[in-house]
Protein backbone atom coordinates (compact mmCIF):
# COMPACT_ATOMS: atom_id res chain seq x y z
CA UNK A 1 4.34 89.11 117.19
CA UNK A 2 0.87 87.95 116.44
CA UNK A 3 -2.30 90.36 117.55
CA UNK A 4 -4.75 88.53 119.14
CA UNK A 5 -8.31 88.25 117.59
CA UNK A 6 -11.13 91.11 118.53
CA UNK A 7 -13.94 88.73 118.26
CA UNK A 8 -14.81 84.62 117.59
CA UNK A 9 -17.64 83.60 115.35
CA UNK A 10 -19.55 80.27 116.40
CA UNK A 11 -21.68 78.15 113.84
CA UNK A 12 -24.54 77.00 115.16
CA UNK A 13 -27.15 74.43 113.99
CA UNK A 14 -31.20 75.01 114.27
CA UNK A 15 -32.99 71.63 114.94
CA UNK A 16 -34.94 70.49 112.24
CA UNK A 17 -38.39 69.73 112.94
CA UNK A 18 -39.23 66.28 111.58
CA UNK A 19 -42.23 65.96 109.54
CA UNK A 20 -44.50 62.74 110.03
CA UNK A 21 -47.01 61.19 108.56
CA UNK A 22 -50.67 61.60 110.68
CA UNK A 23 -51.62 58.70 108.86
CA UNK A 24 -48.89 56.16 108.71
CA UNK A 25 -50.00 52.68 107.23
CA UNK A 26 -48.16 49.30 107.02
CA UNK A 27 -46.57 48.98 104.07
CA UNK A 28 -47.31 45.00 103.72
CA UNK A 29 -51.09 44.88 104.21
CA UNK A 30 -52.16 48.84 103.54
CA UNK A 31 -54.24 48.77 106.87
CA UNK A 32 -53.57 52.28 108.70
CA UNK A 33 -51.77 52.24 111.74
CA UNK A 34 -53.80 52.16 115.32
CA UNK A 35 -53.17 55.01 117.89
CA UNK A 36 -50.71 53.11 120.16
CA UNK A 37 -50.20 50.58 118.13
CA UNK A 38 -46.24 48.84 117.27
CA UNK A 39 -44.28 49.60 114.04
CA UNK A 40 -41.16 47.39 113.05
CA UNK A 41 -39.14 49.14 110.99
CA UNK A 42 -38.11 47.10 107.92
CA UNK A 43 -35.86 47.38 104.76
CA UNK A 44 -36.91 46.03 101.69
CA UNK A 45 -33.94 44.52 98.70
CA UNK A 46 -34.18 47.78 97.20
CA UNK A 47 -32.68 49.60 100.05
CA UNK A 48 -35.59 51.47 101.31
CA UNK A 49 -37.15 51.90 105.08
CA UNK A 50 -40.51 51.01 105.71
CA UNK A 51 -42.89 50.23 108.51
CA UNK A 52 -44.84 47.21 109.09
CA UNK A 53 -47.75 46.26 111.72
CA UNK A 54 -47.40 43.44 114.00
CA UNK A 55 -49.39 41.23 111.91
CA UNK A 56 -47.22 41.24 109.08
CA UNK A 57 -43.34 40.85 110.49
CA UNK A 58 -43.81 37.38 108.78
CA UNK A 59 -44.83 38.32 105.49
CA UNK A 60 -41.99 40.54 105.17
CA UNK A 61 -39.29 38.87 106.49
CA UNK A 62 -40.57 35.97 104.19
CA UNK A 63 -40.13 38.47 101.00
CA UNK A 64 -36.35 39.01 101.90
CA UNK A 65 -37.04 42.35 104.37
CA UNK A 66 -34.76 42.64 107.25
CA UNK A 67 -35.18 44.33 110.84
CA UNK A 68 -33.61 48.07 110.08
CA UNK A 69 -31.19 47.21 113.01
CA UNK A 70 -29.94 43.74 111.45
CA UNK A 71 -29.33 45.24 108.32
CA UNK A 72 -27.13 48.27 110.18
CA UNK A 73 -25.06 45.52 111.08
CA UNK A 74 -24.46 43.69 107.98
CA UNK A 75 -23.62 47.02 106.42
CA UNK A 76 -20.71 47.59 108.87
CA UNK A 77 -19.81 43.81 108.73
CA UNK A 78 -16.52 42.42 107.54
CA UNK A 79 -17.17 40.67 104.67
CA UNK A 80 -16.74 37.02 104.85
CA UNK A 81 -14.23 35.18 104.09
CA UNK A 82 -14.70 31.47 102.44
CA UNK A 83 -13.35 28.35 105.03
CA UNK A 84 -10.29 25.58 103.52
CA UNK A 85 -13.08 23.01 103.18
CA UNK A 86 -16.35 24.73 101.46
CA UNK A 87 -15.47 23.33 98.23
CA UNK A 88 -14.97 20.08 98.93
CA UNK A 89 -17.72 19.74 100.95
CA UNK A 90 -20.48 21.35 97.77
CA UNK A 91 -18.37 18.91 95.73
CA UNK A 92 -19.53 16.25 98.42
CA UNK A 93 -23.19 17.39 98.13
CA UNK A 94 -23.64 17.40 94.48
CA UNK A 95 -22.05 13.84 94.09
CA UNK A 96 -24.43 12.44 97.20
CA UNK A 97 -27.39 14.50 95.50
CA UNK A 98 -26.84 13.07 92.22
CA UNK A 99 -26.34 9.53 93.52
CA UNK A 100 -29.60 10.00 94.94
CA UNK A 101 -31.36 11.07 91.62
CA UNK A 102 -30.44 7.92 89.54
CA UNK A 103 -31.38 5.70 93.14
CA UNK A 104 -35.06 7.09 92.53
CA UNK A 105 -34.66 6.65 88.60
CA UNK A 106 -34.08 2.72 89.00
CA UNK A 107 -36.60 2.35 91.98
CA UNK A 108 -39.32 4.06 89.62
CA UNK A 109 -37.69 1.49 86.36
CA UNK A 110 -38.63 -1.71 88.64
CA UNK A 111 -42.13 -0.47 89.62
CA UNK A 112 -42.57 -0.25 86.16
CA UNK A 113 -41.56 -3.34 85.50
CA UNK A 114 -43.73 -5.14 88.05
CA UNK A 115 -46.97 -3.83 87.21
CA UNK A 116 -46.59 -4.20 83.17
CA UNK A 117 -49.12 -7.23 82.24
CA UNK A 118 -47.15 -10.74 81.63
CA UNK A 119 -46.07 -11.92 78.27
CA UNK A 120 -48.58 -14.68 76.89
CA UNK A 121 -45.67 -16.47 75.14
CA UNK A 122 -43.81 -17.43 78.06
CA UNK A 123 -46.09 -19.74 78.84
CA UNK A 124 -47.81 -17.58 81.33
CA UNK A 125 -51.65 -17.05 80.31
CA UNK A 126 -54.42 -15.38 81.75
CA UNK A 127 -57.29 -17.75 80.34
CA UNK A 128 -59.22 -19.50 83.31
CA UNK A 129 -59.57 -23.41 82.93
CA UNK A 130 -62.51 -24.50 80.96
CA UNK A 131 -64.84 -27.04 82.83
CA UNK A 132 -63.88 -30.62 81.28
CA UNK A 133 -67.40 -31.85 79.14
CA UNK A 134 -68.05 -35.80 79.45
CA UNK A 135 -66.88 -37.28 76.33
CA UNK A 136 -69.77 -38.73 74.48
CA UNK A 137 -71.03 -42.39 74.22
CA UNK A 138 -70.02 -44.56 71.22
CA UNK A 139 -73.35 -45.29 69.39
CA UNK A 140 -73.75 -48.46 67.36
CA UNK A 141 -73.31 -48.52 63.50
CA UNK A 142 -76.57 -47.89 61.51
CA UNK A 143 -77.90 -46.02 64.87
CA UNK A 144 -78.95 -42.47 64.71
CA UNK A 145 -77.45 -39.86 66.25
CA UNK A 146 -79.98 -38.72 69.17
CA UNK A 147 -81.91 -35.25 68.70
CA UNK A 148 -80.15 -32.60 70.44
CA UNK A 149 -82.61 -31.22 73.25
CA UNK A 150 -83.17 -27.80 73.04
CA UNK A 151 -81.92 -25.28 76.22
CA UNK A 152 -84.71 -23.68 77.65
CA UNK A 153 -84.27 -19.49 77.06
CA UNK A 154 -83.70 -17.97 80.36
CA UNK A 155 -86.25 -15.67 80.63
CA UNK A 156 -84.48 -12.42 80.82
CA UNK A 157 -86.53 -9.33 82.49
CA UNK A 158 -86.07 -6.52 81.15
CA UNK A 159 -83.54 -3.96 83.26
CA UNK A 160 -86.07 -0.90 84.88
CA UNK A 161 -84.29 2.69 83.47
CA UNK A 162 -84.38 5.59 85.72
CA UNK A 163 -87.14 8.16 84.92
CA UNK A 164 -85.53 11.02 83.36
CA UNK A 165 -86.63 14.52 83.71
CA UNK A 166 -87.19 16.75 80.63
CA UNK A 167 -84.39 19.06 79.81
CA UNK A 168 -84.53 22.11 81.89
CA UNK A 169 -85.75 21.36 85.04
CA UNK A 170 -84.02 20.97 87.88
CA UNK A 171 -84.39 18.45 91.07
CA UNK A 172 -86.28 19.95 93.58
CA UNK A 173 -84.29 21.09 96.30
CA UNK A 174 -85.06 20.22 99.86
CA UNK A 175 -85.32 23.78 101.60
CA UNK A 176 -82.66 23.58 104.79
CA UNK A 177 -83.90 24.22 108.38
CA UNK A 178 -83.67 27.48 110.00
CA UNK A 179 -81.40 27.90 112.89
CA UNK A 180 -82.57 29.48 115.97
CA UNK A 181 -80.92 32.55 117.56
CA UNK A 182 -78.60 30.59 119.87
CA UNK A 183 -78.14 27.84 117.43
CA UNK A 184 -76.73 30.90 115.12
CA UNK A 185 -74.34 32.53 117.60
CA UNK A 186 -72.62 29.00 118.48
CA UNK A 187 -72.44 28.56 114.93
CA UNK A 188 -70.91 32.19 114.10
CA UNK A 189 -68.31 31.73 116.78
CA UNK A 190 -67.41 28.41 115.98
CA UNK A 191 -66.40 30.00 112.27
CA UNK A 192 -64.70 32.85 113.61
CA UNK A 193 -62.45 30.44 115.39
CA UNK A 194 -61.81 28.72 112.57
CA UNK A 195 -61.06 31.47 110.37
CA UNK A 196 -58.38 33.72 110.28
CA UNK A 197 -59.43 36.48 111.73
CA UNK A 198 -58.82 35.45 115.91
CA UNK A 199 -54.50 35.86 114.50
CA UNK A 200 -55.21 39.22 113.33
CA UNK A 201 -57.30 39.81 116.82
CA UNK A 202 -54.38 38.49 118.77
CA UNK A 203 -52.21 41.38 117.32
CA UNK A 204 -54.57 43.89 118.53
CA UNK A 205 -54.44 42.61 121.55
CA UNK A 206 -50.72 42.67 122.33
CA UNK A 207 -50.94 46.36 121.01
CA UNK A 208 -54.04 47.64 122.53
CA UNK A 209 -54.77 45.37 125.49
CA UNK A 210 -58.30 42.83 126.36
CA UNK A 211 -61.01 44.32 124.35
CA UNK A 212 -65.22 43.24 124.59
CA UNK A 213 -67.12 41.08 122.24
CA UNK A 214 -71.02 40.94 121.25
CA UNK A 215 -72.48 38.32 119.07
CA UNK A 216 -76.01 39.30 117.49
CA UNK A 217 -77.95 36.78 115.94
CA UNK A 218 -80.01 37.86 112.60
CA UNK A 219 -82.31 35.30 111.92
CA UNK A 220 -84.22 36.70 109.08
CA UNK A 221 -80.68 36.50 107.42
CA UNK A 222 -79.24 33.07 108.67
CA UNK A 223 -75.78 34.87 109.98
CA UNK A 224 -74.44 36.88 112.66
CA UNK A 225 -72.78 39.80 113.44
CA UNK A 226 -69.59 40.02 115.94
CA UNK A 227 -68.32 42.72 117.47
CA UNK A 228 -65.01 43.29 118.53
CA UNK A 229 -64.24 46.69 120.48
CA UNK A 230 -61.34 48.63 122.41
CA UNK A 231 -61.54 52.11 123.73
CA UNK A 232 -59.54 53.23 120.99
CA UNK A 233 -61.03 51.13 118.05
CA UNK A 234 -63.72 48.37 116.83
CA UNK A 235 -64.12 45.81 114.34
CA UNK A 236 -67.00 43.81 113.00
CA UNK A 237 -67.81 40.86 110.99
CA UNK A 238 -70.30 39.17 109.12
CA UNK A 239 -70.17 35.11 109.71
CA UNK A 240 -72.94 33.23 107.75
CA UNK A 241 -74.63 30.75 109.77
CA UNK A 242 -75.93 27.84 106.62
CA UNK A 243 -72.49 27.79 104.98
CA UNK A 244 -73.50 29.43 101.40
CA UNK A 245 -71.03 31.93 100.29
CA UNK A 246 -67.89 33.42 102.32
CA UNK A 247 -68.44 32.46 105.58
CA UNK A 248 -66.56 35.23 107.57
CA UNK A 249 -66.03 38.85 106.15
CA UNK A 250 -65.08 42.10 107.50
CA UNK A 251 -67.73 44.71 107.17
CA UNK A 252 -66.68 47.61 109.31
CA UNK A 253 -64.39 49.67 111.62
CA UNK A 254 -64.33 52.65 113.80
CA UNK A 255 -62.67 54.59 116.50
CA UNK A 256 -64.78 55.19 119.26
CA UNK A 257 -67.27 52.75 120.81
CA UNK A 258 -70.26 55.45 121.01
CA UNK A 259 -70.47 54.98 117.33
CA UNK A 260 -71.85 51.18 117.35
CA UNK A 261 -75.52 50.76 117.49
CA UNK A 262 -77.01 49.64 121.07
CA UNK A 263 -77.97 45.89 120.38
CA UNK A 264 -73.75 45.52 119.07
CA UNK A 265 -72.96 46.81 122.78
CA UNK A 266 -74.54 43.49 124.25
CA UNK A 267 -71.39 42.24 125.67
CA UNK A 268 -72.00 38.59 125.43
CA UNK A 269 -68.77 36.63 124.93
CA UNK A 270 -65.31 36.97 125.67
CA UNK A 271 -61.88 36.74 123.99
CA UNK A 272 -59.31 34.55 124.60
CA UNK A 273 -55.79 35.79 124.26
CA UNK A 274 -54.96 33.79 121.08
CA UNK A 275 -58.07 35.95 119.82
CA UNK A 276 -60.75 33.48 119.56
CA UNK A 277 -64.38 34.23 121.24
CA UNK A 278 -66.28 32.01 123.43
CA UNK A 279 -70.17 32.49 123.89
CA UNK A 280 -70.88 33.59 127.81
CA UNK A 281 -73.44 31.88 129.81
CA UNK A 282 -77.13 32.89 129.40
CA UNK A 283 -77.83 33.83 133.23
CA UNK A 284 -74.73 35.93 133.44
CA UNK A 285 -75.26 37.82 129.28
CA UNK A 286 -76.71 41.70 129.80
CA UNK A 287 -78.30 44.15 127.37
CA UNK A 288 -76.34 47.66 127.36
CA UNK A 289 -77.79 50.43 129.05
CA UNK A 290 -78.27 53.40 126.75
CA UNK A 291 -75.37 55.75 128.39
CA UNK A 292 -72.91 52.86 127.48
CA UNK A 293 -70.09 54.09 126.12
């Protein structure tokens, strides 16, 4: 007979506590990660995980990265097997893609052919007709020949040559107006739209909801600075207003909103949701108080 057993011993597992990063950033563009803020998880052709922002899903899946999910499934996948008529049909495409090579070839041989110059021994010359002189009178025998007039000279005048300046000196220049404040904000936000910049707005604002905008004109400079906050973060750019040098550029980013200057918490334009700005009307623009957040 068998004895029963005093006592049972249970394993048991301890949870693990998972150590993240505080400081995750995308692994396409470098930028850190927002509080709140999406991450797609991505694997790259050498097999390992990464995250990427919502601005660059493109970018990666256009380097041959795959959604982590998709490429769960093609691991478990089947693998394919070829159909009855795949070879046939690249033989197919190889013959029509050839036959399509040498149709180019001969096109290309007659253009050739048409605009080489004609051969002058066919027959076929390129010398215009020469105006037909009246023959000259017979003159009687002993008679002598008449004096041969002489053609008046064309007086020719002589062609006027630019003025040259000496060697090095330059043209003057023609100094360009100054623009005017509001002149300079229509101008900076007419540039932002046109830049890149409004896409990688847009992506903020799926993630992190309708922020404010300020554009402040600096005349002394010829540009203008635009502001772009959230509660949780802010951006800001420098757009040039005459067009010398790069005309939009990133100059800095924060956290909290209390950290911008007053004048940058004028709240003067809006965003649309495709992330371009649009100036708001004079009678309706504010200056911030000084307890603005």
């Amino acid at each position: 007979m068998c004895r029963p057993t005093s006592s049972i011993r249970i394993a048991t597992l301890e949870g693990v506590p998972e150590l993240s990063d505080p400081y995750p950033t995308c692994a396409v563009c470098g930028r850190t990660i927002l509080k709140g803020e999406l991450v797609h998880e991505y694997v790259n052709p050498q097999g390992q995980r990464l995250g990427v922002c919502v601005l660059c899903r493109s970018r990666a899946e256009a380097s041959g990265w795959i959604p982590a999910d998709q490429a769960r499934t093609a691991a478990h996948a089947p693998p394919s097997r070829a159909r009855p008529g795949d070879a046939l049909r690249k033989r197919l495409e190889r013959a029509a893609s050839r036959a399509r090579s040498s149709a180019r070839g001969l096109r290309g041989d007659a253009a050739t052919m048409e605009a080489a110059p004609r051969d002058p021994e066919k027959g076929e010359t390129s010398a215009k007709p020469q105006s037909a002189e009246p023959a000259p009178r017979p003159q009687p025998p002993g008679a002598e020949p008449p004096a041969k007039r002489p053609r008046p000279e064309s007086k020719r005048q002589p062609k006027r040559q630019p003025k040259r300046q000496p060697a090095g000196q330059a043209a003057p220049s023609k100094p360009r107006p100054r623009s005017g404040p509001e002149a300079l904000m229509r101008r900076a936000v007419q540039r932002f739209n046109g830049s890149g910049e409004p896409r990688k707005v847009a992506g903020l604002i799926r993630s992190l909801g309708e922020p404010r905008a300020a554009v402040r004109p600096d005349a002394g400079r010829q540009l203008a600075l635009v502001t772009v906050a959230w509660e949780l973060s802010w951006y800001q750019w420098e757009v040039s207003g005459d067009g010398d040098g790069e005309p939009v550029r990133e100059v800095a980013k924060g956290d909290e909103v209390s950290e911008l200057a007053e004048d940058a918490r004028a709240w003067n334009a809006a965003v649309a949701e495709d992330g371009k700005l649009r100036l708001k009307p004079a009678s309706t623009r504010r200056k911030p108080s000084a307890k603005e957040a």
